[in-house]
N, C-alpha and C. Protein backbone atom coordinates (compact mmCIF):
# COMPACT_ATOMS: atom_id res chain seq x y z
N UNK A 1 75.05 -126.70 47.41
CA UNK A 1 74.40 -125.40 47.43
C UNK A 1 73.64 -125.23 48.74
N UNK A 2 72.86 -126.32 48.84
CA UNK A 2 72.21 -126.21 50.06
C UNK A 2 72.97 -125.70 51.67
N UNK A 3 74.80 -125.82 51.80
CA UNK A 3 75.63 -126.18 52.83
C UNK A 3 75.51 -124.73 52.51
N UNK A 4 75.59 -123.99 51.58
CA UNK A 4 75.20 -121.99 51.36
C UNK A 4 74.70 -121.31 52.07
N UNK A 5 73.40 -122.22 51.33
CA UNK A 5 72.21 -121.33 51.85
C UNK A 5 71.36 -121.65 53.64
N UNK A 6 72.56 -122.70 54.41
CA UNK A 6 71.69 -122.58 55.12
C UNK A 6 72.81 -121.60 56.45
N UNK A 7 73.29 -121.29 55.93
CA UNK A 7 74.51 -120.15 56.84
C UNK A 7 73.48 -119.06 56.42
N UNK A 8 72.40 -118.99 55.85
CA UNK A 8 71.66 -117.09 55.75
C UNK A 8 69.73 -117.61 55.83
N UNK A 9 69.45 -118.83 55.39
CA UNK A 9 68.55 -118.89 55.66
C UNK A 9 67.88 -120.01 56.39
N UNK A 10 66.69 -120.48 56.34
CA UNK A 10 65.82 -121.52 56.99
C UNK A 10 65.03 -122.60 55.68
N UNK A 11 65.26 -123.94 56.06
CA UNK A 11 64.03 -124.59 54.93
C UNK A 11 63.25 -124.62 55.73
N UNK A 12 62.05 -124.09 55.34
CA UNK A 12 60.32 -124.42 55.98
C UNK A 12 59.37 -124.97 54.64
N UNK A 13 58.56 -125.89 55.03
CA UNK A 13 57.65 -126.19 54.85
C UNK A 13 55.86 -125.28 55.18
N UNK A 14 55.19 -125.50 54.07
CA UNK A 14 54.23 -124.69 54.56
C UNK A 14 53.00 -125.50 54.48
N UNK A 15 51.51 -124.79 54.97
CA UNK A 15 50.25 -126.13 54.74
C UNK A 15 50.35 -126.79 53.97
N UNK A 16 50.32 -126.33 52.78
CA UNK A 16 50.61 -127.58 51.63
C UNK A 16 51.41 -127.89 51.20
N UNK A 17 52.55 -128.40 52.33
CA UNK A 17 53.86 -129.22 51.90
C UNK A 17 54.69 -128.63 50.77
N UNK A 18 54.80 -127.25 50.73
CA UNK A 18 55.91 -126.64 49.84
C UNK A 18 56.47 -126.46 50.61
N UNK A 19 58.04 -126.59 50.26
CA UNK A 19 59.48 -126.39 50.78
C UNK A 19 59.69 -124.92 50.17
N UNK A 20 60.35 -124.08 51.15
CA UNK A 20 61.15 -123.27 51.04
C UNK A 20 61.73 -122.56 51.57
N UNK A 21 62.42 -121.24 51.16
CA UNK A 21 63.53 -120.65 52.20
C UNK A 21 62.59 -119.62 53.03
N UNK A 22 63.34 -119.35 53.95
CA UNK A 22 62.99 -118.22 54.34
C UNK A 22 64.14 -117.64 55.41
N UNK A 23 64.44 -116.58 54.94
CA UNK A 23 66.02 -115.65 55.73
C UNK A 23 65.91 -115.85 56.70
N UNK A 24 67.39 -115.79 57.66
CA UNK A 24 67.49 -115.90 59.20
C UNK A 24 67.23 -114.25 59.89
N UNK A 25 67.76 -112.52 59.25
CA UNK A 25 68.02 -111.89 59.25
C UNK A 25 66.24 -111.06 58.90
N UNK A 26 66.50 -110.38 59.59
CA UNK A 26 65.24 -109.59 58.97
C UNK A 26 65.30 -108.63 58.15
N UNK A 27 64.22 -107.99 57.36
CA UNK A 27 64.49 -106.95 56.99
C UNK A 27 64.81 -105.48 56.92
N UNK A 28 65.59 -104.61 56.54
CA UNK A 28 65.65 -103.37 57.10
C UNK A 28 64.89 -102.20 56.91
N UNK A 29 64.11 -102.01 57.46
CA UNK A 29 63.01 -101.02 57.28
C UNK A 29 63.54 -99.70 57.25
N UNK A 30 64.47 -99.32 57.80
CA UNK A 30 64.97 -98.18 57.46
C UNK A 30 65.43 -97.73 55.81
N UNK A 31 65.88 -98.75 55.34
CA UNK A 31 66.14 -99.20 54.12
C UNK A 31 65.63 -99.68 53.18
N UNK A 32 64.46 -99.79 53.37
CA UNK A 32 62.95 -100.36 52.59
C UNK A 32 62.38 -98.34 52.38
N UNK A 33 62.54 -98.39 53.52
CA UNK A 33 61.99 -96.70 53.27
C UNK A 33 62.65 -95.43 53.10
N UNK A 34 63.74 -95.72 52.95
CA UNK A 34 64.75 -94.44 52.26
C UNK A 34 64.53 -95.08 50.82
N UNK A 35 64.76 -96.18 50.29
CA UNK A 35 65.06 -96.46 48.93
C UNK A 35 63.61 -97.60 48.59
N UNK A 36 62.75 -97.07 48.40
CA UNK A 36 61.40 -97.97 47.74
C UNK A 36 61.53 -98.59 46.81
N UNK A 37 62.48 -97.86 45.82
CA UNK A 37 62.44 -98.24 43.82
C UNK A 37 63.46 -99.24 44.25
N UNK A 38 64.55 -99.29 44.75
CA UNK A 38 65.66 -100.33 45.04
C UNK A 38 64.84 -101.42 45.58
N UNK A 39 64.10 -101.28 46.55
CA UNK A 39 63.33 -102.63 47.08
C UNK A 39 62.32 -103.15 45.71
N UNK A 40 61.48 -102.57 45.11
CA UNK A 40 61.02 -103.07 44.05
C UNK A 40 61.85 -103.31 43.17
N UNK A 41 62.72 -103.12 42.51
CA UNK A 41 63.67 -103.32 41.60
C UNK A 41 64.02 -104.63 42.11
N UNK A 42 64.50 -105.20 43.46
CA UNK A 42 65.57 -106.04 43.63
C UNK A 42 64.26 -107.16 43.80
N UNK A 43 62.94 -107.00 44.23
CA UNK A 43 61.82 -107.99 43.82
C UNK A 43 61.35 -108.52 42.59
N UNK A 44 61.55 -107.76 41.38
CA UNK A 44 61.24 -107.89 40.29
C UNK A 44 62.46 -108.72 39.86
N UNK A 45 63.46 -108.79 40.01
CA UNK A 45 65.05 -109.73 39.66
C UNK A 45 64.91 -110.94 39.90
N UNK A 46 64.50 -110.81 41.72
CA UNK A 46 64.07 -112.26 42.75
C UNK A 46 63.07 -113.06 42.08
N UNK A 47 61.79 -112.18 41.41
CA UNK A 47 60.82 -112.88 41.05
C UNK A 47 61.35 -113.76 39.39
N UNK A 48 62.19 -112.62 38.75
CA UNK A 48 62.34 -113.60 37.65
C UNK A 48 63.81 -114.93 37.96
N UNK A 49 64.26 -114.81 38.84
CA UNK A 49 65.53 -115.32 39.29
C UNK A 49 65.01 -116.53 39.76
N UNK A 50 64.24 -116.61 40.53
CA UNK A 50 63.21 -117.64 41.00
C UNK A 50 62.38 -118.23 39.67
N UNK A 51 61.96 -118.02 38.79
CA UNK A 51 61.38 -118.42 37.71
C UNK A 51 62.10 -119.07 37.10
N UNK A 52 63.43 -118.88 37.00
CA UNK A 52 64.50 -119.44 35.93
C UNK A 52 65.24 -120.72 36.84
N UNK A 53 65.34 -120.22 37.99
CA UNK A 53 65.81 -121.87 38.78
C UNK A 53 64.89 -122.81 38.60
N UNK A 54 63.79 -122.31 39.18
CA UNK A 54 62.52 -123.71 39.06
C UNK A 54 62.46 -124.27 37.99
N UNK A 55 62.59 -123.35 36.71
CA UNK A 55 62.55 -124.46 35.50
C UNK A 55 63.44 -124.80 35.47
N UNK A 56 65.25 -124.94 35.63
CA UNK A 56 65.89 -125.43 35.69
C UNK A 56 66.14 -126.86 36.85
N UNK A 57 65.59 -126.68 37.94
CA UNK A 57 65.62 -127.58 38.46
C UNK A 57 64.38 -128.51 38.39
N UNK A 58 62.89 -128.30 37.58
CA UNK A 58 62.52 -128.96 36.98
C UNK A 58 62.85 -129.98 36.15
N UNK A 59 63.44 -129.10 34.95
CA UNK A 59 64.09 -129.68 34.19
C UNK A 59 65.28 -131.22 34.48
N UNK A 60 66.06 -130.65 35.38
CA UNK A 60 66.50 -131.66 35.83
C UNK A 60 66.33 -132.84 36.34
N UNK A 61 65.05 -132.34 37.15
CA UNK A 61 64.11 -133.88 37.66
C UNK A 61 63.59 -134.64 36.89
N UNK A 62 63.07 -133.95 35.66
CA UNK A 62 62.69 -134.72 34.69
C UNK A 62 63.69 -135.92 33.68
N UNK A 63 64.93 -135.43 33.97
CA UNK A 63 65.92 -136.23 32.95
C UNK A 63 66.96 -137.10 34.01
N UNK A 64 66.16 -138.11 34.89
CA UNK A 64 67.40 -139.15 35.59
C UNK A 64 67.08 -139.42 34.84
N UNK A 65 68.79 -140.39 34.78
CA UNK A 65 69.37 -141.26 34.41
C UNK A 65 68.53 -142.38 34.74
N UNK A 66 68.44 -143.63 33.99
CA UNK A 66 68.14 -144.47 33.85
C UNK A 66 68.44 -145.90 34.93
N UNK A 67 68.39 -146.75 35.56
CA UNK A 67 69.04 -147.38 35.97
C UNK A 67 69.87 -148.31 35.40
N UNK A 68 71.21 -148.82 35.83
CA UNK A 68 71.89 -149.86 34.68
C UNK A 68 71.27 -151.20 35.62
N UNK A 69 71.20 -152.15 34.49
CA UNK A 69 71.45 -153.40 35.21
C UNK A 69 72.43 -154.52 35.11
């Protein structure tokens, strides 16, 4: 996933050592301001879209596998 996302965006780190993306592309302001409700609409998706990975990839961290010996 990561080989994806880094053809559109950037991993950064911030003061307190959170990882995350941030786009290569900027935003279109022309297009932020013809269509406002579309830009809020498509934030409100992001925000729950983002909510549902993290617990999923929570989740995942929480359940390695064990080591064999």
């Amino acid at each position: 996933m990561k080989h994806f996302l880094k053809q559109f965006a950037l991993e950064q780190v911030d003061l307190k050592r959170v990882w995350y993306w941030k786009l290569k592309e900027l935003s279109d302001e022309s297009f932020i301001k013809e269509f406002p409700n579309v830009v809020i609409q498509q934030e409100e998706i992001f925000k729950i879209l983002h909510e549902e990975v993290t617990k999923v990839v929570y989740d995942i961290g929480k359940h390695k596998p064990s080591k064999v010996r």
